[in-house]
C-alpha atoms as a PDB file:
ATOM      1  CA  UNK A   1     -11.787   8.923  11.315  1.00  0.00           C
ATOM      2  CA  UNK A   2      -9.113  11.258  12.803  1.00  0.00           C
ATOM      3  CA  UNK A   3      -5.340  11.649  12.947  1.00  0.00           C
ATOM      4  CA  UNK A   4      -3.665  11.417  16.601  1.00  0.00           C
ATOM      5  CA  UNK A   5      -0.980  14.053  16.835  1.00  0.00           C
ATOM      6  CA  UNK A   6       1.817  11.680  16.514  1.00  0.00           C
ATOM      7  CA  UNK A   7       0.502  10.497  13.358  1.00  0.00           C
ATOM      8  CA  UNK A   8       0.414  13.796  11.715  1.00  0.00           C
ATOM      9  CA  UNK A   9       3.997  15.173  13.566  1.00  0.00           C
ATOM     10  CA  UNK A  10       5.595  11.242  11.984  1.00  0.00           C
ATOM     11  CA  UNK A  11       4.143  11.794   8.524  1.00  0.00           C
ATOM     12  CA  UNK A  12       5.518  15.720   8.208  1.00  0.00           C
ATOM     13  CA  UNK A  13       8.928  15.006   9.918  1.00  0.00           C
ATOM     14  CA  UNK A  14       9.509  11.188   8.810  1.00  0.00           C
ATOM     15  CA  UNK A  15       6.952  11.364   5.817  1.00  0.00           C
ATOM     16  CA  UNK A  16       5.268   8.301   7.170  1.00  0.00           C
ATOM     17  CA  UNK A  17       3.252   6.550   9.823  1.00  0.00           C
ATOM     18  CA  UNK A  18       2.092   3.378  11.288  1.00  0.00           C
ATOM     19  CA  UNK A  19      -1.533   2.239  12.234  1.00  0.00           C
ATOM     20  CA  UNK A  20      -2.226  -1.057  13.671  1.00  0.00           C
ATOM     21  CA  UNK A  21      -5.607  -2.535  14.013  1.00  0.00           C
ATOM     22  CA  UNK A  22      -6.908  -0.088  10.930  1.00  0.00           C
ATOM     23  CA  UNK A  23     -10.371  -2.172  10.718  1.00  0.00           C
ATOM     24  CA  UNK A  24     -10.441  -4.356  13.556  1.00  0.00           C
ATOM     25  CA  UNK A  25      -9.822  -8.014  13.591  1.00  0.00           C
ATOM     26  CA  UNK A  26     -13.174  -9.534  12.460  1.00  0.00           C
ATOM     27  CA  UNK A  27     -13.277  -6.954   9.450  1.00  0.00           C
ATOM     28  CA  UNK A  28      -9.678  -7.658   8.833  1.00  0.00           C
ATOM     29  CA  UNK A  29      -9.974 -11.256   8.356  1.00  0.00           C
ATOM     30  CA  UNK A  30     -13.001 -10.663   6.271  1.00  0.00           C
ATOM     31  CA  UNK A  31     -11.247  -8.458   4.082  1.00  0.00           C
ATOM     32  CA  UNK A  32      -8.070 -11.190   3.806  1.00  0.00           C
ATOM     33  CA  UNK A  33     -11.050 -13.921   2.926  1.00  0.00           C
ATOM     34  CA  UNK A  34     -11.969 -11.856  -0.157  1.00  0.00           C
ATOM     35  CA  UNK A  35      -8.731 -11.037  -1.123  1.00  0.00           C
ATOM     36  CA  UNK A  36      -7.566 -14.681  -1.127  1.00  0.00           C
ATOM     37  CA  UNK A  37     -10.688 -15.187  -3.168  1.00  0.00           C
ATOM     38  CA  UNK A  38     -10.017 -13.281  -5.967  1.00  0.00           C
ATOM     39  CA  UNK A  39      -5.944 -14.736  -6.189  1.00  0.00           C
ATOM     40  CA  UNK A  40      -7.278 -18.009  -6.107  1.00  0.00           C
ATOM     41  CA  UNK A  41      -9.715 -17.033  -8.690  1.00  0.00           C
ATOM     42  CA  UNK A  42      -6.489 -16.263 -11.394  1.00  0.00           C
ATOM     43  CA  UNK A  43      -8.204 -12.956 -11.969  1.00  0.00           C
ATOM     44  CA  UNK A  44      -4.717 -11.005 -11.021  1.00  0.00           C
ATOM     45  CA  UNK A  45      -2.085 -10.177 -13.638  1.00  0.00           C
ATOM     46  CA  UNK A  46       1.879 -10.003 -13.144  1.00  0.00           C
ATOM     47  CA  UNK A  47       2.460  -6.041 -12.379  1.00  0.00           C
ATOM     48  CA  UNK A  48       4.448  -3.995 -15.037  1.00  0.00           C
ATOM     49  CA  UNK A  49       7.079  -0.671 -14.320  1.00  0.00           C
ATOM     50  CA  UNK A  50       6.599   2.700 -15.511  1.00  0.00           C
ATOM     51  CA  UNK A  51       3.978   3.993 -17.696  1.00  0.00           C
ATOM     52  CA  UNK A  52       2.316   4.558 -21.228  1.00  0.00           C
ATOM     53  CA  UNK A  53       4.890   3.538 -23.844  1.00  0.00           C
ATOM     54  CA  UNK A  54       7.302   2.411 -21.106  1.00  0.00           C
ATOM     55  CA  UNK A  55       5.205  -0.183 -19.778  1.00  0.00           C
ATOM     56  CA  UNK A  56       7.171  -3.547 -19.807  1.00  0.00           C
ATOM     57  CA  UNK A  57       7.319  -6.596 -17.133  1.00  0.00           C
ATOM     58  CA  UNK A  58      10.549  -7.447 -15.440  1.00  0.00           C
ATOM     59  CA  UNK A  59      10.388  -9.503 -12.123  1.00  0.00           C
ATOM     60  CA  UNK A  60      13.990  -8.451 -11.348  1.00  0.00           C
ATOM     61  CA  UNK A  61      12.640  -5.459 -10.249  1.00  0.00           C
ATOM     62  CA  UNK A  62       8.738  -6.177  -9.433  1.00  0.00           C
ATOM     63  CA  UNK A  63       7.038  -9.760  -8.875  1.00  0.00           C
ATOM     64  CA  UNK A  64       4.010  -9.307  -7.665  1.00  0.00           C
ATOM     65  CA  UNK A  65       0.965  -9.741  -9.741  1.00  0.00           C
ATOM     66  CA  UNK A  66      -2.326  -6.996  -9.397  1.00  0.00           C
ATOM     67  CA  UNK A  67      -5.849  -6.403  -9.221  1.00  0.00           C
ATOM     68  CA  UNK A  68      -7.315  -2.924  -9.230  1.00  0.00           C
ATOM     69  CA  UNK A  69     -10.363  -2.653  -6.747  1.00  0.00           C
ATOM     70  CA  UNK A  70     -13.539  -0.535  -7.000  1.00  0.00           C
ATOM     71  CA  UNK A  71     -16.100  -0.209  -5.347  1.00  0.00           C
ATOM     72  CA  UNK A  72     -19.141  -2.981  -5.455  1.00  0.00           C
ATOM     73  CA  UNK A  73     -16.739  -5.727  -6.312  1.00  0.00           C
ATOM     74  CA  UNK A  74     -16.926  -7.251  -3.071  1.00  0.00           C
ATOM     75  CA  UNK A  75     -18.693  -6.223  -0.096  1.00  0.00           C
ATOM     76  CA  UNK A  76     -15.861  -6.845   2.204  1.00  0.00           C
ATOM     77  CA  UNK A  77     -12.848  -5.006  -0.216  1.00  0.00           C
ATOM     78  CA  UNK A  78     -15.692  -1.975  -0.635  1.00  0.00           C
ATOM     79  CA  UNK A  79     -15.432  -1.889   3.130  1.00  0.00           C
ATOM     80  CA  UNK A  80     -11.982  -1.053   3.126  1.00  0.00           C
ATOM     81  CA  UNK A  81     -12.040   0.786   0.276  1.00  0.00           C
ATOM     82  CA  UNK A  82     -14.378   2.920   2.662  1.00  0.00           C
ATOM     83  CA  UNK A  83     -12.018   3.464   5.223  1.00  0.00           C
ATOM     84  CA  UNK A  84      -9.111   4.364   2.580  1.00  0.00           C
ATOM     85  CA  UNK A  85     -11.582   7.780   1.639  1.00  0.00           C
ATOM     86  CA  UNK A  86     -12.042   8.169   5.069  1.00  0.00           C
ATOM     87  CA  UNK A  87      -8.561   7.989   5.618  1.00  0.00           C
ATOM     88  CA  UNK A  88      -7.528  10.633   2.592  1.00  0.00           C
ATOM     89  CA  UNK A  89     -10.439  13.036   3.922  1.00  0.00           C
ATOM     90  CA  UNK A  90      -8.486  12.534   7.653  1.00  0.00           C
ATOM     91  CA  UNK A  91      -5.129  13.088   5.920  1.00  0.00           C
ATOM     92  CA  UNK A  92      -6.366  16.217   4.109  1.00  0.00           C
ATOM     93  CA  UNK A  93      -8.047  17.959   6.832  1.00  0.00           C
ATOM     94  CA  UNK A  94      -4.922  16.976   9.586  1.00  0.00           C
ATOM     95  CA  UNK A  95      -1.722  17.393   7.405  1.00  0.00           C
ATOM     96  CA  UNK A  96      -3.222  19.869   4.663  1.00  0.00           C
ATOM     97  CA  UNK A  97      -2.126  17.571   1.633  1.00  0.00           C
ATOM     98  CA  UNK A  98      -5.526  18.886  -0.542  1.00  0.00           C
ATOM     99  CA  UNK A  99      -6.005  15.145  -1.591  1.00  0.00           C
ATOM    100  CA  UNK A 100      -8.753  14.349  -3.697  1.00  0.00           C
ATOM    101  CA  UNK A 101      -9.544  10.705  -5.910  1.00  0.00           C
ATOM    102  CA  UNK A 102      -7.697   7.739  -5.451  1.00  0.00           C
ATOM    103  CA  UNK A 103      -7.005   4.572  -6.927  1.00  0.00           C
ATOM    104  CA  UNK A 104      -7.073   1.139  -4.803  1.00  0.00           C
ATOM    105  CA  UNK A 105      -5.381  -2.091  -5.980  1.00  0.00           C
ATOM    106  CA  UNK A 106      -4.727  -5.794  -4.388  1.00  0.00           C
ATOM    107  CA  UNK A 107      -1.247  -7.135  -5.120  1.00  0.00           C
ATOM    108  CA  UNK A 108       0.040 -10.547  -4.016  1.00  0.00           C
ATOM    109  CA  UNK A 109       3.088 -11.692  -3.932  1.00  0.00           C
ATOM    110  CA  UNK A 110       2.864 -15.274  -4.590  1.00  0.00           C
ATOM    111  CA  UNK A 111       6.701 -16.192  -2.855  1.00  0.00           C
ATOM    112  CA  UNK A 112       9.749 -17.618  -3.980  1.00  0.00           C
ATOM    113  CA  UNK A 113      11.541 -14.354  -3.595  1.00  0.00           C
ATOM    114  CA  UNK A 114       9.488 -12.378  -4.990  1.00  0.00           C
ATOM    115  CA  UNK A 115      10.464  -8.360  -4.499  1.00  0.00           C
ATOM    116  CA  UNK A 116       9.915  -5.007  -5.320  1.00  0.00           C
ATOM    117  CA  UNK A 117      13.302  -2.973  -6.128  1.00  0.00           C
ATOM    118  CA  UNK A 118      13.516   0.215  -4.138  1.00  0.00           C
ATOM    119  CA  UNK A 119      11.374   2.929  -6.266  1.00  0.00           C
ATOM    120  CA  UNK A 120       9.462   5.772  -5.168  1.00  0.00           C
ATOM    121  CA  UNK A 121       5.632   6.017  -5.937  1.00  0.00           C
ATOM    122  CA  UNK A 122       5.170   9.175  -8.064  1.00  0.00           C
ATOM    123  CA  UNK A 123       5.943   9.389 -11.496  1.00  0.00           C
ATOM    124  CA  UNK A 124       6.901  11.991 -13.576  1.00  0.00           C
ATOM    125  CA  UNK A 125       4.580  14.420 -14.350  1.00  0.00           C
ATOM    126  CA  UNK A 126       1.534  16.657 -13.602  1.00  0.00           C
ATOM    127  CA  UNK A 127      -1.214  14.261 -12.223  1.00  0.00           C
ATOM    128  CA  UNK A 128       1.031  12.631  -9.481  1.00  0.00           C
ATOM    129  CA  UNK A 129       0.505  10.556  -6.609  1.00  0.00           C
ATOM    130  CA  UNK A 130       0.882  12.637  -2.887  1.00  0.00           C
ATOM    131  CA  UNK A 131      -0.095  10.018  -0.490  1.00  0.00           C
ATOM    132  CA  UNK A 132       0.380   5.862  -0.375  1.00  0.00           C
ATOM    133  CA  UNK A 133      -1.506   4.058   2.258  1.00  0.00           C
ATOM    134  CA  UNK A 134      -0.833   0.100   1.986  1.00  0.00           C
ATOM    135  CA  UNK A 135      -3.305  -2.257   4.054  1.00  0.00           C
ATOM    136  CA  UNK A 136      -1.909  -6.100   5.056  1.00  0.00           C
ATOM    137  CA  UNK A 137      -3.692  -8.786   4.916  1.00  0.00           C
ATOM    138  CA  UNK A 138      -1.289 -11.449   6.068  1.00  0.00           C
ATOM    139  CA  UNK A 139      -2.759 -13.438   9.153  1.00  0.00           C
ATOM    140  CA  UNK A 140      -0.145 -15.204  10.952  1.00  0.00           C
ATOM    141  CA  UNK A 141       3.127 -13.762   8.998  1.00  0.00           C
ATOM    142  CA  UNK A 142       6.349 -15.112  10.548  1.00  0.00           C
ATOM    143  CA  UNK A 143       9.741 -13.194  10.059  1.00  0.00           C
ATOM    144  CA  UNK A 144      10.678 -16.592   7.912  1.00  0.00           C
ATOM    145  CA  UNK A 145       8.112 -15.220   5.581  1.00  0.00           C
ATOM    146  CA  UNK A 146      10.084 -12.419   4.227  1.00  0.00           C
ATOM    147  CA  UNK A 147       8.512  -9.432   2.095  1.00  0.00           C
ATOM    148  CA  UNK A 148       8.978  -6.978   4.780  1.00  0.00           C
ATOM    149  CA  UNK A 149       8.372  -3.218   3.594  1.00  0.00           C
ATOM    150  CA  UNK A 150      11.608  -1.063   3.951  1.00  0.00           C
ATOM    151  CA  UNK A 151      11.365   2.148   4.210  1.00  0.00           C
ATOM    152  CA  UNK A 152      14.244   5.113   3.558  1.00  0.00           C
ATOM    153  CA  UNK A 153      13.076   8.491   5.105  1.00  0.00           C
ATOM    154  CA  UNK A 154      15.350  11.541   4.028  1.00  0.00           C
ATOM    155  CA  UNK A 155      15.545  12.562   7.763  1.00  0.00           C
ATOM    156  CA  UNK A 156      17.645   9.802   9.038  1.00  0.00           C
ATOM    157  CA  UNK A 157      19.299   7.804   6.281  1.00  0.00           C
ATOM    158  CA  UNK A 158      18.851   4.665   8.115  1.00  0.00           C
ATOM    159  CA  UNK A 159      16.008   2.682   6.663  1.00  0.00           C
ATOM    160  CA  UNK A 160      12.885   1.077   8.585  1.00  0.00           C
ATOM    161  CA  UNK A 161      11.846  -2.610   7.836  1.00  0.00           C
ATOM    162  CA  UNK A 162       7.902  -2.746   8.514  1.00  0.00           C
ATOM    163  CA  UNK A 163       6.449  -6.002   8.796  1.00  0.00           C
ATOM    164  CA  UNK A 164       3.427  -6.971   6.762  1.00  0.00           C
ATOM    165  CA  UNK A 165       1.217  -7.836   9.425  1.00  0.00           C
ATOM    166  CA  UNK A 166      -2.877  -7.969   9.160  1.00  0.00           C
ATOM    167  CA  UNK A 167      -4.645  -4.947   9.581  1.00  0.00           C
ATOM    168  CA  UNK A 168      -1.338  -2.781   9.795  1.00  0.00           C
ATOM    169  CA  UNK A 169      -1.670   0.279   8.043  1.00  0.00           C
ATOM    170  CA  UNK A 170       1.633   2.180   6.165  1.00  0.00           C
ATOM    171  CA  UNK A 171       0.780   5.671   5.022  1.00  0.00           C
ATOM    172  CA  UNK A 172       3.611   7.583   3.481  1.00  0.00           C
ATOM    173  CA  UNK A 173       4.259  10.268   1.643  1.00  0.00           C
ATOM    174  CA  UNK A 174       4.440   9.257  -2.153  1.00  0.00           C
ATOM    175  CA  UNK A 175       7.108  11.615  -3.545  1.00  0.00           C
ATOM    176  CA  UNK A 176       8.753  11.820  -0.960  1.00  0.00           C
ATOM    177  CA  UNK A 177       9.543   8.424   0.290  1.00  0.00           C
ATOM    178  CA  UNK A 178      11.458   5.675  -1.607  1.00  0.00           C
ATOM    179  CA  UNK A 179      10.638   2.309  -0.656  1.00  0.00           C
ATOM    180  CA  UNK A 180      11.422  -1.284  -1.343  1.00  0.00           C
ATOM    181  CA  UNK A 181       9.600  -4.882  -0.915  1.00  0.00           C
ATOM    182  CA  UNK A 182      12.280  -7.622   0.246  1.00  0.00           C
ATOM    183  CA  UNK A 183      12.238 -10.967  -1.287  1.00  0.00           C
ATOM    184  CA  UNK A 184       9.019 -12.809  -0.364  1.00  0.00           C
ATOM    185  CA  UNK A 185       9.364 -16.383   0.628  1.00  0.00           C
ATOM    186  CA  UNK A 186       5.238 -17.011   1.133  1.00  0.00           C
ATOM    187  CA  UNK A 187       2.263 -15.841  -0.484  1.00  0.00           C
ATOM    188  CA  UNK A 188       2.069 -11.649   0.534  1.00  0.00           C
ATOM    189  CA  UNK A 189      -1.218 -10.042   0.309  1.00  0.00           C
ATOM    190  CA  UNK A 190      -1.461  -6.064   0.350  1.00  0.00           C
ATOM    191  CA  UNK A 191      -4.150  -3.216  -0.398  1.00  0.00           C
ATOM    192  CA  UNK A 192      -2.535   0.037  -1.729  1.00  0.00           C
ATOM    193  CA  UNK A 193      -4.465   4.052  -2.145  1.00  0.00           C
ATOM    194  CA  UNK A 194      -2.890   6.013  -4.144  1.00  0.00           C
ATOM    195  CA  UNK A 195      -4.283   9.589  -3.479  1.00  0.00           C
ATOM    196  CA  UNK A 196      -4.261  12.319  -5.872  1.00  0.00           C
ATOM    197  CA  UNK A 197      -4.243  15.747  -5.521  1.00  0.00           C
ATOM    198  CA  UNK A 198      -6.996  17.990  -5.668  1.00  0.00           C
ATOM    199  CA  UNK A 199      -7.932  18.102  -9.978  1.00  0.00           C
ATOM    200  CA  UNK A 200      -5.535  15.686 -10.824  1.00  0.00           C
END
């Protein structure tokens, strides 16, 4: 996998791009299939803010519930959890980030307004998060469906609504972008990378 120019000029001037078709429709639809799976299976929990001590649950600010994914769970999510290293090796040898392990986790938002309050991905501290890449998995979305992605680059000020679309790809820069879910109004699905830095 490899960077186009324009993907590595948006991500160091904007601190983001946009990749449609990331796996390809047949893969993509796979990959929605076993994500559905495991929501309807209850196996996802409501999704907490900050860390350690700090932990607590509050759906005025988040209201999606989670899933962390590794590898052999599925054979379809381990396929896209392929193409997320693939993705941080691309990112690392294009942009220079140094990024080394990364975390994966499904998160759906199940509607009724559900949202994510404007936040930025890194927290405090040495072993922080450099790059977010989110995945969609939402086969026919519909503007009526809410949960759009907004995005507020430094550059311009003016933010960027990004609709969750199947097999869209968001990659952004973690501590350097905030970001913000918009209320939900039908079930949302979405695969997040966090990657690391090199010995984090």
């Amino acid at each position: 996998m490899d960077l186009t120019d324009a993907e590595v000029e948006a991500l160091g001037t904007h601190g983001y791009f946009l990749r449609d078709a990331f796996l390809g429709e047949p893969r993509a639809l796979a990959v929605r299939d076993a994500a559905l799976a495991r929501v309807e299976a209850g196996v996802l929990r409501p999704a907490g803010i900050r860390r350690g001590a700090d932990h607590s649950l509050d759906t005025s600010v988040r209201g999606d519930h989670i899933e962390w994914v590794l590898p052999g769970a599925d054979a379809a999510l381990e396929t896209l959890w392929h193409h997320f290293r693939e993705l941080g090796d691309a990112v690392s040898s294009a942009a220079y980030l140094g990024l080394g392990r990364f975390d994966v986790q499904l998160a759906c938002y199940p509607g009724g307004g559900a949202h994510y309050a404007r936040h930025r991905d890194a927290f405090p501290g040495q072993s922080n998060r450099r790059l977010t890449a989110i995945w969609y998995a939402n086969a026919g979305w519909t503007p009526q469906d809410g949960g759009m992605l907004r995005l507020h680059p430094e550059d311009t000020g003016a933010p960027v609504d990004v609709a969750p679309v199947l097999d869209r790809l968001v990659v952004f820069l973690s501590e350097r972008l905030e970001h913000e879910v918009l209320p939900s109004h039908a079930t949302r699905l979405a695969l997040t990378a966090w990657f690391y830095g090199r010995g984090a």
